[in-house]
PDB file of N, CA and C in Angstrom:
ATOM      1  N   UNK A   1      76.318 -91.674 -38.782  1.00  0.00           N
ATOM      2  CA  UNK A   1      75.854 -91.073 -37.542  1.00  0.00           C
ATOM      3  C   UNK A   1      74.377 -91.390 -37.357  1.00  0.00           C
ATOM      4  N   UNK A   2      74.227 -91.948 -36.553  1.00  0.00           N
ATOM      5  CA  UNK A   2      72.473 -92.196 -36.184  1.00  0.00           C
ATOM      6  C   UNK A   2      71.941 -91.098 -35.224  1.00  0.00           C
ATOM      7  N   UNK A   3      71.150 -90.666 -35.348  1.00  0.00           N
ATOM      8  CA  UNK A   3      70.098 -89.704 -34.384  1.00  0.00           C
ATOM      9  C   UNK A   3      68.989 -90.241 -33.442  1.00  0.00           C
ATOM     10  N   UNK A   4      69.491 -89.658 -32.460  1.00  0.00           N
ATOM     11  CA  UNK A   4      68.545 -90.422 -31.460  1.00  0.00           C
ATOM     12  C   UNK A   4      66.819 -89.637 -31.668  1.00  0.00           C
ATOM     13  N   UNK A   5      66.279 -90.607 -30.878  1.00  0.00           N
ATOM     14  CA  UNK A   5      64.503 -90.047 -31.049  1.00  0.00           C
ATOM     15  C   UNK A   5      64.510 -89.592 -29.834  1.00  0.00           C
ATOM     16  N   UNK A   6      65.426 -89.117 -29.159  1.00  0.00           N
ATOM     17  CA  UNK A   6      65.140 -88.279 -27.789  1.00  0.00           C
ATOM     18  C   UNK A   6      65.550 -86.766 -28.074  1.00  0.00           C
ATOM     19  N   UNK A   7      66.529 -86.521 -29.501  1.00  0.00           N
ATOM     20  CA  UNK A   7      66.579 -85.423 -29.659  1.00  0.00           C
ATOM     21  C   UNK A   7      65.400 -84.350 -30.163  1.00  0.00           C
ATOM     22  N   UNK A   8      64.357 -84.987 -30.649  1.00  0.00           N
ATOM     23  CA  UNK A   8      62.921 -84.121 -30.841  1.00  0.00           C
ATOM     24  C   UNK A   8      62.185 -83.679 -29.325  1.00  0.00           C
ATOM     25  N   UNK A   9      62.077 -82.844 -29.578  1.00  0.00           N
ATOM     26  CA  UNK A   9      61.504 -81.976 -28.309  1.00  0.00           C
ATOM     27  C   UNK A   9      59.387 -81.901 -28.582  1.00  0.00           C
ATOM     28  N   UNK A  10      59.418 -82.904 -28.762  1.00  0.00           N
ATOM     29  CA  UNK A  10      57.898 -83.241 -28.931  1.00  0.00           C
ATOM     30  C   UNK A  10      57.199 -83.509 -27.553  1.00  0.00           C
ATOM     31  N   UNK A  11      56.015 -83.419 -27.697  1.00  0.00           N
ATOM     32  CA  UNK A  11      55.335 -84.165 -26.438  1.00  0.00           C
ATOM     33  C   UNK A  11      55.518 -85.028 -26.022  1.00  0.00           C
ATOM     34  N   UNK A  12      55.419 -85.792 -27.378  1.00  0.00           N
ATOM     35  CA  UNK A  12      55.345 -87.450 -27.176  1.00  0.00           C
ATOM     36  C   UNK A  12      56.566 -88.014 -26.658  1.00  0.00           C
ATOM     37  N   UNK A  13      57.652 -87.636 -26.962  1.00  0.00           N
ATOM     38  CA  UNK A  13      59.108 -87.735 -26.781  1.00  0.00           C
ATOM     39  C   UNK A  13      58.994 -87.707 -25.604  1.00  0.00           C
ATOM     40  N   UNK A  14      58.889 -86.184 -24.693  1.00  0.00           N
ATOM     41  CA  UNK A  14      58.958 -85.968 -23.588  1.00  0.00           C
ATOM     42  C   UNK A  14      57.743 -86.588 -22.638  1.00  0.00           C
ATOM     43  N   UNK A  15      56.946 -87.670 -23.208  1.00  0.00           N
ATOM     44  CA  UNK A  15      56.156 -88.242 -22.397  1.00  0.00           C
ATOM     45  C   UNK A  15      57.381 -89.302 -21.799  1.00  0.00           C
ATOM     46  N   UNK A  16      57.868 -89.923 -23.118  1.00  0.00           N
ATOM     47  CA  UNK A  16      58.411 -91.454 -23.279  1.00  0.00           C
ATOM     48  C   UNK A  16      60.016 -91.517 -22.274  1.00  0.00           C
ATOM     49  N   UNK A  17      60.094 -89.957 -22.330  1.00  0.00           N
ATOM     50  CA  UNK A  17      61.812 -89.749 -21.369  1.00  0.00           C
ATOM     51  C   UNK A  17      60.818 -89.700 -20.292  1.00  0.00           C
ATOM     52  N   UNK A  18      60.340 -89.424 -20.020  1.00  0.00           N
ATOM     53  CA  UNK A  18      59.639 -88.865 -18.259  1.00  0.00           C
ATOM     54  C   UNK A  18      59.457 -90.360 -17.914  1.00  0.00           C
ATOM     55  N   UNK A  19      59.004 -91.162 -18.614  1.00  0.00           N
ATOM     56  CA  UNK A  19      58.440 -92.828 -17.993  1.00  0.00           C
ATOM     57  C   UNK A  19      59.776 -93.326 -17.888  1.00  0.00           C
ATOM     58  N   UNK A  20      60.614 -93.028 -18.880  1.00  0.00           N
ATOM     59  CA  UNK A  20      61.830 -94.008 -18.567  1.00  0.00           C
ATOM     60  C   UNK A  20      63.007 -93.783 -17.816  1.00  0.00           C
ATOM     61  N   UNK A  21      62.983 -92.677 -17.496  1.00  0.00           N
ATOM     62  CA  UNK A  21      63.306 -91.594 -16.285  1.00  0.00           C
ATOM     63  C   UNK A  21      63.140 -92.185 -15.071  1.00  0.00           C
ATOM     64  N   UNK A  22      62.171 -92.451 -15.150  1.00  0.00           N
ATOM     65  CA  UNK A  22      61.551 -92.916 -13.451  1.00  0.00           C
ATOM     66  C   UNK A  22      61.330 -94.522 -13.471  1.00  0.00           C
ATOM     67  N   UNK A  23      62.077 -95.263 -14.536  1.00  0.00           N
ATOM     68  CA  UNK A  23      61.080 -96.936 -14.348  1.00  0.00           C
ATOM     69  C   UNK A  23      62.788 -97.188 -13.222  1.00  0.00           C
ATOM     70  N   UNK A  24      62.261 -98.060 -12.391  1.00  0.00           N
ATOM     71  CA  UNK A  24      63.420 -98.623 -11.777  1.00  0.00           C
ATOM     72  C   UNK A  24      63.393 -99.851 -12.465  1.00  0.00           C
ATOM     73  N   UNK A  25      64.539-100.007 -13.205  1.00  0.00           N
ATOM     74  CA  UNK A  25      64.483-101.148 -14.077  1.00  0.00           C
ATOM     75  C   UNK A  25      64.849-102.782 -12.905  1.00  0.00           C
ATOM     76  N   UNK A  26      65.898-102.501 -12.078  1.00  0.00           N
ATOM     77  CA  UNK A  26      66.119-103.737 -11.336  1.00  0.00           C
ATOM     78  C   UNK A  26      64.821-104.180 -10.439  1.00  0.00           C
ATOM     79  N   UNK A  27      63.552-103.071 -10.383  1.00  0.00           N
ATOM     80  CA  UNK A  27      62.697-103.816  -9.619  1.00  0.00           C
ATOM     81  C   UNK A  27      61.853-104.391 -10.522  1.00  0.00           C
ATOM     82  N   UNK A  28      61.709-103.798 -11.667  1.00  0.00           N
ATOM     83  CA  UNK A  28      60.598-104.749 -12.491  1.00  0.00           C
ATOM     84  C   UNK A  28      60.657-106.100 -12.799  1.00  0.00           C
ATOM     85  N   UNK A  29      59.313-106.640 -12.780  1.00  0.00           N
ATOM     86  CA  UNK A  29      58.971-107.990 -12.858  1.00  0.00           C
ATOM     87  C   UNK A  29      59.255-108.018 -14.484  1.00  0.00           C
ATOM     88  N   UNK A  30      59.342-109.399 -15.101  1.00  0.00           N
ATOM     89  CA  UNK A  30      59.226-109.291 -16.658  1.00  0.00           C
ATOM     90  C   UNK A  30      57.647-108.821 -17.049  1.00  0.00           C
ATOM     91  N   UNK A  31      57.157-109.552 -16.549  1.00  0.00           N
ATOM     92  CA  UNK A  31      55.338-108.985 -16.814  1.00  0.00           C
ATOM     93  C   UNK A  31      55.123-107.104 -16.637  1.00  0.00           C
ATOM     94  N   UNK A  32      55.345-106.665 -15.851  1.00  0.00           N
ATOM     95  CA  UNK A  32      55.675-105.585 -15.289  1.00  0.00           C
ATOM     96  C   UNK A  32      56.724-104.521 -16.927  1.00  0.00           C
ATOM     97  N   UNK A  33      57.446-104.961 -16.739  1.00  0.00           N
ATOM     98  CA  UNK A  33      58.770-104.708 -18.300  1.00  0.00           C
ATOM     99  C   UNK A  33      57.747-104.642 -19.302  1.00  0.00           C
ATOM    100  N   UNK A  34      57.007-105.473 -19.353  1.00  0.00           N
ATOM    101  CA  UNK A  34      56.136-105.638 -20.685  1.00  0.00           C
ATOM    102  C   UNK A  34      54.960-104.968 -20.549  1.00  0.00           C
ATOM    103  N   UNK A  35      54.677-104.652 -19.930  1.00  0.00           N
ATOM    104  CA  UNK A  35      53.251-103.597 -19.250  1.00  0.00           C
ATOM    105  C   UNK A  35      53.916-102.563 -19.993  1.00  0.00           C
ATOM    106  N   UNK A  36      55.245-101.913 -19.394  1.00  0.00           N
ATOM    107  CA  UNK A  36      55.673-100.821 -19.878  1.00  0.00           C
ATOM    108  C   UNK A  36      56.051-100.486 -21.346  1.00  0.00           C
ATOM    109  N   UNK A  37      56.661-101.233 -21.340  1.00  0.00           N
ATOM    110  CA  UNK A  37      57.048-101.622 -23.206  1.00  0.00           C
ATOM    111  C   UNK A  37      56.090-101.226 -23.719  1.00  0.00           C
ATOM    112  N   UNK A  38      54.474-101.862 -23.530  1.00  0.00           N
ATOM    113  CA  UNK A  38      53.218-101.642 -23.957  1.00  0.00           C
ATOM    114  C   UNK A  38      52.989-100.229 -24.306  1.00  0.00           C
ATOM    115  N   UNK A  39      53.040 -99.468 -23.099  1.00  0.00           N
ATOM    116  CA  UNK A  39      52.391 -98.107 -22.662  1.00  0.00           C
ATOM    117  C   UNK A  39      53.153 -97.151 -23.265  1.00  0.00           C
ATOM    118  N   UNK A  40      54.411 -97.351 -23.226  1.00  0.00           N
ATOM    119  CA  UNK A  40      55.349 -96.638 -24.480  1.00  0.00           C
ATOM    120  C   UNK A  40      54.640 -96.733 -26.460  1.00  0.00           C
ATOM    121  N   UNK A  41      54.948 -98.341 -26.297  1.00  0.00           N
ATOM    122  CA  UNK A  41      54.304 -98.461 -27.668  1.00  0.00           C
ATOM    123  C   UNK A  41      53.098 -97.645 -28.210  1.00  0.00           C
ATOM    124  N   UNK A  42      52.402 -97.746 -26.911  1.00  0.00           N
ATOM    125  CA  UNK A  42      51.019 -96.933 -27.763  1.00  0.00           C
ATOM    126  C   UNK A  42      50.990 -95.844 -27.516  1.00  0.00           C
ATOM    127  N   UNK A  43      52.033 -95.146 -26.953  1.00  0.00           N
ATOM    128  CA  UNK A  43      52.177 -93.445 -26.960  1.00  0.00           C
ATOM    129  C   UNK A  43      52.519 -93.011 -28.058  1.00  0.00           C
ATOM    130  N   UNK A  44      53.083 -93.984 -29.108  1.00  0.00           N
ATOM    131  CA  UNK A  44      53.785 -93.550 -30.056  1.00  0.00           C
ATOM    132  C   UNK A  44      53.083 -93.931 -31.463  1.00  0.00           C
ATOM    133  N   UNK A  45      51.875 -94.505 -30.981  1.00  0.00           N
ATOM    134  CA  UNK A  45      50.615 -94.544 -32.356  1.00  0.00           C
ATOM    135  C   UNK A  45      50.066 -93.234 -32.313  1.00  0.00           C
TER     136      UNK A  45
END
């Protein structure tokens, strides 16, 4: 059984659902995708 990292009720968690919540994935550019990817990544340092 694997556990997801959305089941912690952390800040940080609930930063990373709120962004991905709202990305409209069919409009993003790849550059754009990777901006985000980014901004996730370093929420989580």
């Amino acid at each position: 059984m694997q556990l997801s990292i959305f089941d912690a009720h952390t800040e940080t968690f609930q930063h990373i659902r709120h962004l991905l919540e709202n990305i409209d994935i069919n409009r993003l550019t790849p550059v754009e995708a990777l901006l985000k990817l980014q901004e996730i990544k370093s929420s989580l340092k």
